[in-house]
N, C-alpha and C. Protein backbone atom coordinates (compact mmCIF):
# COMPACT_ATOMS: atom_id res chain seq x y z
N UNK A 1 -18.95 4.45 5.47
CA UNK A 1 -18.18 3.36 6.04
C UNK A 1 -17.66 3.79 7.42
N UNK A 2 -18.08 2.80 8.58
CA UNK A 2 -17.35 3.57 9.91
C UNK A 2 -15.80 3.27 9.66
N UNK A 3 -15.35 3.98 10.94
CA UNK A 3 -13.92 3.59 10.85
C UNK A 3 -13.99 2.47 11.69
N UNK A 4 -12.34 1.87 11.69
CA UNK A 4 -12.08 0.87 12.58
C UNK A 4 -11.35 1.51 13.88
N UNK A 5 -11.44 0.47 15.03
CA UNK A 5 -10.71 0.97 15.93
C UNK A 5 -9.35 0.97 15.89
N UNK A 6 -8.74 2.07 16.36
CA UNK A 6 -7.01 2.29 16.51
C UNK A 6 -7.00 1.99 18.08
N UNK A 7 -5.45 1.76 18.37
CA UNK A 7 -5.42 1.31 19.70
C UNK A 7 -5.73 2.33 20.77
N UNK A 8 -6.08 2.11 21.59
CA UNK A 8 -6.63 3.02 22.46
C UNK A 8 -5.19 3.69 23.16
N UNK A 9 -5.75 4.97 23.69
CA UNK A 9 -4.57 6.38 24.11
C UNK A 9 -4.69 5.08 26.11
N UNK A 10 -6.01 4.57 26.34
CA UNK A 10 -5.98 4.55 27.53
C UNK A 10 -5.70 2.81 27.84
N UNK A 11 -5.73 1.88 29.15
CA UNK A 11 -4.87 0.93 29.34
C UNK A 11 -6.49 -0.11 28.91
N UNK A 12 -6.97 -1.33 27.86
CA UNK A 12 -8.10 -1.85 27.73
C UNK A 12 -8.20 -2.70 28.85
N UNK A 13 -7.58 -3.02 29.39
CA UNK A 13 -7.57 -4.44 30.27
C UNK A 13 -8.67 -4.59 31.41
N UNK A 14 -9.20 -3.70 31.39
CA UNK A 14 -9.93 -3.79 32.20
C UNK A 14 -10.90 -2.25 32.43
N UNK A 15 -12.06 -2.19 33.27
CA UNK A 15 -12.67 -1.34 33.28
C UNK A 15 -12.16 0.33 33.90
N UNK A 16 -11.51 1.50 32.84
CA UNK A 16 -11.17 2.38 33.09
C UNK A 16 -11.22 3.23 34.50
N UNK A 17 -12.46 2.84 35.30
CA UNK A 17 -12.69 3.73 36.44
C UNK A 17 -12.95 2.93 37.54
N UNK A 18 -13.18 1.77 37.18
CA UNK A 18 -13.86 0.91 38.53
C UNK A 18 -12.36 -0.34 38.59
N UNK A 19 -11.82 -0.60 37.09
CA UNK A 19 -10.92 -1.45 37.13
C UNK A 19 -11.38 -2.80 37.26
N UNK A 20 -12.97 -3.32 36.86
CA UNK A 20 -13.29 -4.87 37.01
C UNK A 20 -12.69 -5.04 35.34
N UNK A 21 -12.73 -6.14 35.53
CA UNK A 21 -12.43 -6.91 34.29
C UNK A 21 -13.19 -8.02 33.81
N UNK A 22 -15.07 -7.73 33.84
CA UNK A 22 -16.31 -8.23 33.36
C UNK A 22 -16.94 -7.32 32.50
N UNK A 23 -17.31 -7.79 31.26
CA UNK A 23 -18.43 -7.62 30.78
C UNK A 23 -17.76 -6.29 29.76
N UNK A 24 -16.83 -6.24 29.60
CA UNK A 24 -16.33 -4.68 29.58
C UNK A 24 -16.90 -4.44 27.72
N UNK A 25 -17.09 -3.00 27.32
CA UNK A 25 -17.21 -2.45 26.01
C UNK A 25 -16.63 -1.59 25.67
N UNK A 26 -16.73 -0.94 24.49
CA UNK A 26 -16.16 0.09 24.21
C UNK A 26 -16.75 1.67 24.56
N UNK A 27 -16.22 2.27 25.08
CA UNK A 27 -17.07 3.81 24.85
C UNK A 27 -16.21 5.04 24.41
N UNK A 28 -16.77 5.37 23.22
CA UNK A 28 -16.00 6.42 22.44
C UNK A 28 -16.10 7.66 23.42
N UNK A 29 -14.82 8.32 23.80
CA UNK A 29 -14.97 9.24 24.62
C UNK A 29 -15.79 10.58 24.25
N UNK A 30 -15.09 10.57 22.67
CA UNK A 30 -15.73 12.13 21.99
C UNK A 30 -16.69 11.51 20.90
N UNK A 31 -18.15 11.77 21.57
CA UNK A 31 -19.47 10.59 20.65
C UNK A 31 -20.00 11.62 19.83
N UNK A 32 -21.06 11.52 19.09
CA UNK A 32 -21.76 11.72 18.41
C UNK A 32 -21.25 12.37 16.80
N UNK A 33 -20.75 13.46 16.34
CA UNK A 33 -20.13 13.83 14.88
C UNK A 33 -18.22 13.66 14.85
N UNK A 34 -18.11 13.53 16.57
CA UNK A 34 -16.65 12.89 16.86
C UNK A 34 -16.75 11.17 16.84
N UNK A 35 -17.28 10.51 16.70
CA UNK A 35 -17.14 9.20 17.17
C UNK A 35 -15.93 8.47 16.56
N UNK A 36 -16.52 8.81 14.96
CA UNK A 36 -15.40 7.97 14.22
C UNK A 36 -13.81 8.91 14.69
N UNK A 37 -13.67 9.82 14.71
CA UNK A 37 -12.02 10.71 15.56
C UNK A 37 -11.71 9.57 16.39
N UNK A 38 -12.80 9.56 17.72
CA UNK A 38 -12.32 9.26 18.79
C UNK A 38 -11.75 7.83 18.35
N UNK A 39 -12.21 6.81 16.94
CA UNK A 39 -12.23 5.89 17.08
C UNK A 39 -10.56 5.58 16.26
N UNK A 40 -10.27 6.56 15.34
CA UNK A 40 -9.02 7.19 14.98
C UNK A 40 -7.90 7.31 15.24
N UNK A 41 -7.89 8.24 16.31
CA UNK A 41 -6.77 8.84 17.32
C UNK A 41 -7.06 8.05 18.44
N UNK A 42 -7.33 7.11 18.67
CA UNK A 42 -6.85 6.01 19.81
C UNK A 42 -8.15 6.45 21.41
N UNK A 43 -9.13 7.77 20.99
CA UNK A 43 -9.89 8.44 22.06
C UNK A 43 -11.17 7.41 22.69
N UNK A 44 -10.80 6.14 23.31
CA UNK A 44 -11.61 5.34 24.12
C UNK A 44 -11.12 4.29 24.85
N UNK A 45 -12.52 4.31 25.76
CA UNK A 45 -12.41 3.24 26.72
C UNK A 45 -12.72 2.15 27.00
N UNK A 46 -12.20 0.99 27.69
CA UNK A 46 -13.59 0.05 27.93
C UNK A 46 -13.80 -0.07 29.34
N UNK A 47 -15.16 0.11 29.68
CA UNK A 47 -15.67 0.39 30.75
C UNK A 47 -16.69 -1.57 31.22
N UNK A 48 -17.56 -1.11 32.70
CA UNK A 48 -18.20 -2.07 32.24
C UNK A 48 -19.67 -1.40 32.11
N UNK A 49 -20.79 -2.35 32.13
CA UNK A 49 -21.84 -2.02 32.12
C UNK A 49 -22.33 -0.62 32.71
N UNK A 50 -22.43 -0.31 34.45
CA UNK A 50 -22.62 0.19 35.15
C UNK A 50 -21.52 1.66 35.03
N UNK A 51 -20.06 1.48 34.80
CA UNK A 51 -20.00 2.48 34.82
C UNK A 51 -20.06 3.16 33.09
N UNK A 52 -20.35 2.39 32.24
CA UNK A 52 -20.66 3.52 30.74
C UNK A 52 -21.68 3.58 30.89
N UNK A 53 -22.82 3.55 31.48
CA UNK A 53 -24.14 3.78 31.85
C UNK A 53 -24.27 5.49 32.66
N UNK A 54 -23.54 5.50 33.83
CA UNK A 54 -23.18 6.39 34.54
C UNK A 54 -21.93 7.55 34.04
N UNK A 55 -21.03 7.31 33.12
CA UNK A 55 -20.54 7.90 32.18
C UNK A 55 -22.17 9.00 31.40
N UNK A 56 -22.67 7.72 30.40
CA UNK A 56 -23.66 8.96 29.64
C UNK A 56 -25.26 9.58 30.52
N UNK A 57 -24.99 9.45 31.75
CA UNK A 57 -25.75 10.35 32.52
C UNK A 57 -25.56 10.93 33.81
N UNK A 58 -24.16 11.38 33.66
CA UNK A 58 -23.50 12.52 34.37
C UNK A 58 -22.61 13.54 33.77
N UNK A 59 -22.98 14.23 33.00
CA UNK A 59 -22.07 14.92 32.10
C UNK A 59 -20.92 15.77 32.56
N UNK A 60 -20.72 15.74 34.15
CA UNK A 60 -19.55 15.88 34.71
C UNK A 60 -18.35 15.19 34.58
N UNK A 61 -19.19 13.78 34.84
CA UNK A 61 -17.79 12.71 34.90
C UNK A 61 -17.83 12.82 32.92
N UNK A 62 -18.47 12.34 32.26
CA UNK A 62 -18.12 12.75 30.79
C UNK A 62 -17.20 13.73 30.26
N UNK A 63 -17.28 14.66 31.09
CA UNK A 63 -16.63 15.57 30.51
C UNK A 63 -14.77 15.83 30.84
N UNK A 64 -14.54 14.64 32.65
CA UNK A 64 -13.33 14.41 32.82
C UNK A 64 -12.96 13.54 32.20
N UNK A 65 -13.83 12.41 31.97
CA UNK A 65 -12.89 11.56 30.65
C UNK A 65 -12.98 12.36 29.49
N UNK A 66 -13.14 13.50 28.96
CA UNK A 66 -12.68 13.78 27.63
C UNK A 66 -11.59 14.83 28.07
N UNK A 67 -11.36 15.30 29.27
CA UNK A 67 -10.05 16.05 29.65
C UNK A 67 -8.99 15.49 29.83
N UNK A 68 -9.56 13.85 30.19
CA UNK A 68 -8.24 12.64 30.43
C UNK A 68 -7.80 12.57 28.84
N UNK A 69 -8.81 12.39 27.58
CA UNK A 69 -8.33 12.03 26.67
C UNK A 69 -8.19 12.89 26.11
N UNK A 70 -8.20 14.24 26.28
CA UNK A 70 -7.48 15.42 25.21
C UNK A 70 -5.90 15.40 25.58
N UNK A 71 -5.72 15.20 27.25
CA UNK A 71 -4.33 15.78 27.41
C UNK A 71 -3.17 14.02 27.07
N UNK A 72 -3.90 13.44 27.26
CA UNK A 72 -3.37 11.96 26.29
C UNK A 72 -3.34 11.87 24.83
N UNK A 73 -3.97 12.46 24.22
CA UNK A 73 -4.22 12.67 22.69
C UNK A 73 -3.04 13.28 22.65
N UNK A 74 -2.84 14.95 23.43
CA UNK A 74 -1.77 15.49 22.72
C UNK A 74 -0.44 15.43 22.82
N UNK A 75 -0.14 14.73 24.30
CA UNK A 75 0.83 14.24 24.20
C UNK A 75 1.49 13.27 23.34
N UNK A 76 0.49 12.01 23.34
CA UNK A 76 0.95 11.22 22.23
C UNK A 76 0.75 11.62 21.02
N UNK A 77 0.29 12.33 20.60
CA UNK A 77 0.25 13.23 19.07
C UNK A 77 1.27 14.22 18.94
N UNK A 78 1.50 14.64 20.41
CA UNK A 78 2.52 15.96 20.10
C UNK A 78 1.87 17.28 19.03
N UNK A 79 0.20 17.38 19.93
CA UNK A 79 -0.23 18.51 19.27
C UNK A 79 -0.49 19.44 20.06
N UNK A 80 -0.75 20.52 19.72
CA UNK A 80 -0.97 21.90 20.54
C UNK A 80 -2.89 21.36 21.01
N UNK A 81 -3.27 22.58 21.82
CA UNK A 81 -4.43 22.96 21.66
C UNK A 81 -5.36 22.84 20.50
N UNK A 82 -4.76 23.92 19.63
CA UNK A 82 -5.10 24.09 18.46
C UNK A 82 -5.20 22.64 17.29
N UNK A 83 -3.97 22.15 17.50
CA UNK A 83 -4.11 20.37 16.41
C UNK A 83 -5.54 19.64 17.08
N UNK A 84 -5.59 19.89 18.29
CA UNK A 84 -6.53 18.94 18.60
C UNK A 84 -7.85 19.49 18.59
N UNK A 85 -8.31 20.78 18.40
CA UNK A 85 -9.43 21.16 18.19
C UNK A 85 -9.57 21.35 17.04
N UNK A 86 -8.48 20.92 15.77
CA UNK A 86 -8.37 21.21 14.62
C UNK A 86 -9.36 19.65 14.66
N UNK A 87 -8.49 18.63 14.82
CA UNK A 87 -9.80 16.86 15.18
C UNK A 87 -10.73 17.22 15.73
N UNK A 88 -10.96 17.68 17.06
CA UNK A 88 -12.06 17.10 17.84
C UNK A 88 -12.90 17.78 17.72
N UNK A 89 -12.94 19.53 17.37
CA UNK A 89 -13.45 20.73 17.41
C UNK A 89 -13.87 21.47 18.52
């Protein structure tokens, strides 16, 4: 059974990096054996087309949105390092 979405750590209203407010989806920040976490602990965005496209084929910028959403996770969790690699691994 997937999970459902929890409210997101980041603002939905519009597209996270570009800021349009067309077409927008969801993109789980921490994907593949994290998805359902990210979908959990509040870890996503909605982007639009063009930039979750460019998200999963630059694994640079991928990898600053999951630094945006670790240090948002733990604040609003109020977990260490450790709590959150205890979730995310």
């Amino acid at each position: 059974m997937a999970s459902k979405y929890n409210d997101s750590l980041f603002p939905t209203d519009s597209c996270y990096i570009c800021k349009t407010e067309i077409d927008l989806v969801r993109h789980e920040i921490f994907h593949g054996s994290r998805r359902d976490a990210s979908k959990e602990w509040g870890c996503w965005v909605t982007l639009c087309p063009r930039c979750h496209m460019e998200i999963h084929n630059n694994p640079a910028k991928d990898r600053w949105l999951q630094t945006e959403a670790q240090q948002l996770a733990m604040e609003a969790h109020r977990w260490t390092e450790e709590d959150f690699r205890y979730v995310f691994g």
